[in-house]
Structures are given as structure tokens and as C-alpha cells.
N, C-alpha and C. Protein backbone atom coordinates (compact mmCIF):
# COMPACT_ATOMS: atom_id res chain seq x y z
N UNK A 1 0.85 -1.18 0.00
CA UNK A 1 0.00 0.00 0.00
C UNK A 1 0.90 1.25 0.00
N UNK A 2 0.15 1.91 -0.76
CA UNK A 2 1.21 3.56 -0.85
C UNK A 2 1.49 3.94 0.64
N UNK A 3 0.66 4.13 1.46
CA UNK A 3 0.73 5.16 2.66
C UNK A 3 2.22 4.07 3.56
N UNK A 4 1.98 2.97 3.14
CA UNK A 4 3.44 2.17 4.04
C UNK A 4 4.68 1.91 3.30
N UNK A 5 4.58 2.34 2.23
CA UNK A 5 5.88 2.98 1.27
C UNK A 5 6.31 4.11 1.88
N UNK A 6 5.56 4.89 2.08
CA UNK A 6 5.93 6.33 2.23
C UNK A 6 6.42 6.30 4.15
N UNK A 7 5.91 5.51 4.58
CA UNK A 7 6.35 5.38 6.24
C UNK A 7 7.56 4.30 6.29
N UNK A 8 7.63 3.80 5.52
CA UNK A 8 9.06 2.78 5.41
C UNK A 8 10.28 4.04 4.81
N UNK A 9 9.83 4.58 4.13
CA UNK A 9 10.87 5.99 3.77
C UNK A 9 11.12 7.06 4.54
N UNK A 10 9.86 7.30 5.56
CA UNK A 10 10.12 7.79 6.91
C UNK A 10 11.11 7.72 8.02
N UNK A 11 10.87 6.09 7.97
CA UNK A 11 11.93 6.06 8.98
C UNK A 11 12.65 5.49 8.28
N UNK A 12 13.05 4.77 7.29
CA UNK A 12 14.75 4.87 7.17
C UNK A 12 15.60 6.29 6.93
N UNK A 13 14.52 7.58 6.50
CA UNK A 13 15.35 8.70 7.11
C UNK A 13 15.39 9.40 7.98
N UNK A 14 14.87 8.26 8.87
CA UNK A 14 14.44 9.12 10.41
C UNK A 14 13.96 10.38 10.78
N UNK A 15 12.75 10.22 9.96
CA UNK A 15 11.26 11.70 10.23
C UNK A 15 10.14 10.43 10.40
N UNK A 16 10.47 11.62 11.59
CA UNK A 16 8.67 11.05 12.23
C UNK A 16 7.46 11.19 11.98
N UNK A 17 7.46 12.36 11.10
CA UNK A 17 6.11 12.69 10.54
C UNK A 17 6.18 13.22 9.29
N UNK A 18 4.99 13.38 8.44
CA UNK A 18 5.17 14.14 7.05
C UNK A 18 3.75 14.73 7.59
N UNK A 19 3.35 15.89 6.86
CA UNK A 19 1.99 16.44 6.62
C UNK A 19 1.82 16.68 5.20
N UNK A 20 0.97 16.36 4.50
CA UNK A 20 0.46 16.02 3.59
C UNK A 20 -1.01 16.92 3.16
N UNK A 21 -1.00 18.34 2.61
CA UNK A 21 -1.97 18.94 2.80
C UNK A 21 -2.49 18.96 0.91
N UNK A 22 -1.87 19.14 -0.45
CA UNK A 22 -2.46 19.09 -1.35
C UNK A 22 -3.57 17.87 -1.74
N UNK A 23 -4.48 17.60 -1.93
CA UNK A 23 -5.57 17.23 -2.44
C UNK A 23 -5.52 15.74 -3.68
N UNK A 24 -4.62 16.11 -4.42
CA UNK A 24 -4.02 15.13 -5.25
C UNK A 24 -3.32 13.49 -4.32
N UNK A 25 -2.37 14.85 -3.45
CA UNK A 25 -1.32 13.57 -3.05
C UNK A 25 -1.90 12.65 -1.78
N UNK A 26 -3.56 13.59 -0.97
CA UNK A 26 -4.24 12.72 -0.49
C UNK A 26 -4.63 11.73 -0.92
N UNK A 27 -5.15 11.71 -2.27
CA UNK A 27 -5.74 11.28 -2.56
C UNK A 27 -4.65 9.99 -3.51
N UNK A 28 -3.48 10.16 -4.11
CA UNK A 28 -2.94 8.84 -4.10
C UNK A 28 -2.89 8.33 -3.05
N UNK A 29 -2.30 8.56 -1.80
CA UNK A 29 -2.10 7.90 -0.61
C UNK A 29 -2.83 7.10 -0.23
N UNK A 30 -4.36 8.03 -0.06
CA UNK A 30 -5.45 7.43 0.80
C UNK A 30 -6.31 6.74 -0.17
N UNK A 31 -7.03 6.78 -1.52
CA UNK A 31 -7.68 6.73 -2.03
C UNK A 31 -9.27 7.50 -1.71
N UNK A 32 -8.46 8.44 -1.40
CA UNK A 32 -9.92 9.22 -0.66
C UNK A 32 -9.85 10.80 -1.29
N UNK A 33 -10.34 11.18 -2.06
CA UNK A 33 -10.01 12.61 -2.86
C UNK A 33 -11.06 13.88 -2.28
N UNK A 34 -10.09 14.61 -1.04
CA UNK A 34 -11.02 15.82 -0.25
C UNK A 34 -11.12 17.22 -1.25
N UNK A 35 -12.94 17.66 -0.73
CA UNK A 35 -13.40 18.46 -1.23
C UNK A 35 -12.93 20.25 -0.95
N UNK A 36 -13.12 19.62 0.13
CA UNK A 36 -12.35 20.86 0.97
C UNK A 36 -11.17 20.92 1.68
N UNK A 37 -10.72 21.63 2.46
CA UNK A 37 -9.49 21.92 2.99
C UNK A 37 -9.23 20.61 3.43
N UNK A 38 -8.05 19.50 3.80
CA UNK A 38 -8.39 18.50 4.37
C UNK A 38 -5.95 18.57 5.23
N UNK A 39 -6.03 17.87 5.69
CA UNK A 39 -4.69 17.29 6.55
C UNK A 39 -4.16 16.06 6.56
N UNK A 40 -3.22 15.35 6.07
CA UNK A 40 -2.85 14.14 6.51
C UNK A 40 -1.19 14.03 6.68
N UNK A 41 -1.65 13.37 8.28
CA UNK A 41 -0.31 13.62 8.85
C UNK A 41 -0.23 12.25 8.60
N UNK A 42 0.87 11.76 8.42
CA UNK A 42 1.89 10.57 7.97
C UNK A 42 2.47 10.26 8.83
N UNK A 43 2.31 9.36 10.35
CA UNK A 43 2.77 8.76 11.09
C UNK A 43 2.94 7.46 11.49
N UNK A 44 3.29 6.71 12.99
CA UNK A 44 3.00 5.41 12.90
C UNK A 44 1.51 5.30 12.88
N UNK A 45 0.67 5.99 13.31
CA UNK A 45 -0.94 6.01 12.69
C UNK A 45 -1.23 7.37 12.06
N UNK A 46 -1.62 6.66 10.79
CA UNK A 46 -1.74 8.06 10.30
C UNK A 46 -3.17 8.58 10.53
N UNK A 47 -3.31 10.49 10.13
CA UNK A 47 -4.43 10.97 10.90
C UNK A 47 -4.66 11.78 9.73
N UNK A 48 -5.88 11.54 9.17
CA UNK A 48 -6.59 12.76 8.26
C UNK A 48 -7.82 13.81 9.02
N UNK A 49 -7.81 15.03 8.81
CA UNK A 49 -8.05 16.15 9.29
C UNK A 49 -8.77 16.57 8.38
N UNK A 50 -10.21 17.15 8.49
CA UNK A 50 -11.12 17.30 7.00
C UNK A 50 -12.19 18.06 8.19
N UNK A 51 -13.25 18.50 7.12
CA UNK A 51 -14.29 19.43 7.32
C UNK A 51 -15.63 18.12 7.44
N UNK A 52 -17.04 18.45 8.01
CA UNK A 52 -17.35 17.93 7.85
C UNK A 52 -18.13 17.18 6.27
N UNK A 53 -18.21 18.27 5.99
CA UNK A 53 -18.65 18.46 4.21
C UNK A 53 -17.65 16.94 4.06
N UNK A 54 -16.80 16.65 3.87
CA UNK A 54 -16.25 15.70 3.33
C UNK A 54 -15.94 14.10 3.99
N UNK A 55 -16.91 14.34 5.56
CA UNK A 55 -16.68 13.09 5.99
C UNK A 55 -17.60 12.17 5.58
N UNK A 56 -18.85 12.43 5.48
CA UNK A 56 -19.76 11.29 4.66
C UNK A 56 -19.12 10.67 3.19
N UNK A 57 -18.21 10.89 2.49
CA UNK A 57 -17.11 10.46 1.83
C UNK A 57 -16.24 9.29 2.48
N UNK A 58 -16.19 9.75 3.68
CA UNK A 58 -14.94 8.60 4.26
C UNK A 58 -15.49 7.53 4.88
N UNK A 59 -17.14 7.44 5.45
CA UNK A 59 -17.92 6.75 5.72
C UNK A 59 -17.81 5.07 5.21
N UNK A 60 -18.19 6.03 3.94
CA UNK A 60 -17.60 4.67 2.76
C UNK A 60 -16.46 3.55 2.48
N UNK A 61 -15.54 4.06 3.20
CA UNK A 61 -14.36 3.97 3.23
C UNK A 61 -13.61 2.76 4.13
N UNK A 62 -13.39 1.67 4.05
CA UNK A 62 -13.14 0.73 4.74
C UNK A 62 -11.86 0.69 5.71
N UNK A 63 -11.12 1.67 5.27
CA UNK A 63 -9.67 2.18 5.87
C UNK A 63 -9.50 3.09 7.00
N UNK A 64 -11.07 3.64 7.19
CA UNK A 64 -10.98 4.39 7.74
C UNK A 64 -11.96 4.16 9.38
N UNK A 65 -11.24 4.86 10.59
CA UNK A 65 -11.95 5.17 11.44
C UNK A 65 -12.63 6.57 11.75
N UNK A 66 -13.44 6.73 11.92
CA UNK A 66 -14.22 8.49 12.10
C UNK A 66 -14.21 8.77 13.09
N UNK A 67 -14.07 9.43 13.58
CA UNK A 67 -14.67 10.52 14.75
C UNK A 67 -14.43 11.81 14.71
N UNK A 68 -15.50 12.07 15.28
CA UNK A 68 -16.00 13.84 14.91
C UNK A 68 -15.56 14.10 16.55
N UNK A 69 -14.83 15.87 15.95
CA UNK A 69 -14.65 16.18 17.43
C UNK A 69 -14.58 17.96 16.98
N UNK A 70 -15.63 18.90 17.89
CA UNK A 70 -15.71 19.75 17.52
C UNK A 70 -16.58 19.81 16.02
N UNK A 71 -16.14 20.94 15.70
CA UNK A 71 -16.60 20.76 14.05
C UNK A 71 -15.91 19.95 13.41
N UNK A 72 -15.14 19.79 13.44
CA UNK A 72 -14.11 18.80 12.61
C UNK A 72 -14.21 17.91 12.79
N UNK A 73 -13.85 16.88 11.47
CA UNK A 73 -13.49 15.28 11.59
C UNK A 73 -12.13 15.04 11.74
N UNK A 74 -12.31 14.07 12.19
CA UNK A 74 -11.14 13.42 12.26
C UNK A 74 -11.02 12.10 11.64
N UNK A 75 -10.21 11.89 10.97
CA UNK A 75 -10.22 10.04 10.76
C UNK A 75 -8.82 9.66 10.68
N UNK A 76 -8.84 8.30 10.99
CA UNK A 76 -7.50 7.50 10.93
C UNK A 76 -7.35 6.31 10.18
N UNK A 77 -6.60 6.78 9.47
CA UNK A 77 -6.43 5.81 8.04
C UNK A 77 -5.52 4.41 8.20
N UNK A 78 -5.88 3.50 8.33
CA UNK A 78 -4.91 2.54 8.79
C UNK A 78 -4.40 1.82 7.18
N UNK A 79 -3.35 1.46 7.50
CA UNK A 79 -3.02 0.86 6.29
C UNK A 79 -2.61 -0.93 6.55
N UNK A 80 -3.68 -1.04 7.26
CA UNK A 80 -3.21 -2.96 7.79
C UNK A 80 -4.88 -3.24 7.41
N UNK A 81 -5.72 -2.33 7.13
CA UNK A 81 -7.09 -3.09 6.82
C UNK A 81 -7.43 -3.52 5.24
């Protein structure tokens, strides 16, 4: 899977995190293409950051866990499902 390519390249150059904010490169990663403003931080769990406008999108989404906090979503994209 892309998103554990990109964390195997993480740490063999020892960064702990990437943030990942253009729209495109969410969307190779995740297979999830945000409407609006959206975040994905690239860690040992990674965390996407989105509006709600775009979480009924991720619903769908088998990779993903949701939770809403505030106005915002939150989801966590696992790449072992």
C-alpha cells in the first residue's frame, strides 16, 4: 500500500512525521479525494483532518476510522485493513 511505502521511507530517514496537505497527493495515498481543505499527517498512525462536508465520503471507506470532534473530523487511516 502507498501510505506504508511512504512510512518505510520515513523512517529509514528518520522523520517522524510528514503532513500532507495538497488534495491530489491525499488522494494517491489514501484513495480518498477531499473536497475541501483537508490534513494528513503521515505517522505510525496516520491521521486525516477534513471538514465535515467531506466526511460522509470517508464513511464509505473501509480504511478508515471516524470521529467527529468539535466541528471537525477526524479520521484515521490505517493501512493494515
Amino acid at each position: 500500500m502507498r501510505i506504508n511505502s511512504v512510512l518505510d521511507r520515513l523512517n529509514e530517514k528518520e522523520i517522524d512525521s510528514a503532513i500532507i496537505l495538497k488534495p491530489e497527493n491525499i488522494y494517491y495515498l489514501t484513495g480518498f479525494f477531499p473536497t475541501t481543505t483537508s490534513v494528513l499527517i503521515l505517522k505510525d498512525d496516520p491521521l486525516l483532518l477534513m471538514s465535515k462536508m467531506d466526511a460522509a465520503g470517508v464513511e464509505d471507506c473501509p480504511r478508515s476510522e471516524e470521529r467527529r470532534v468539535g466541528k471537525e473530523c477526524r479520521s484515521r487511516w490505517s493501512p493494515y485493513h
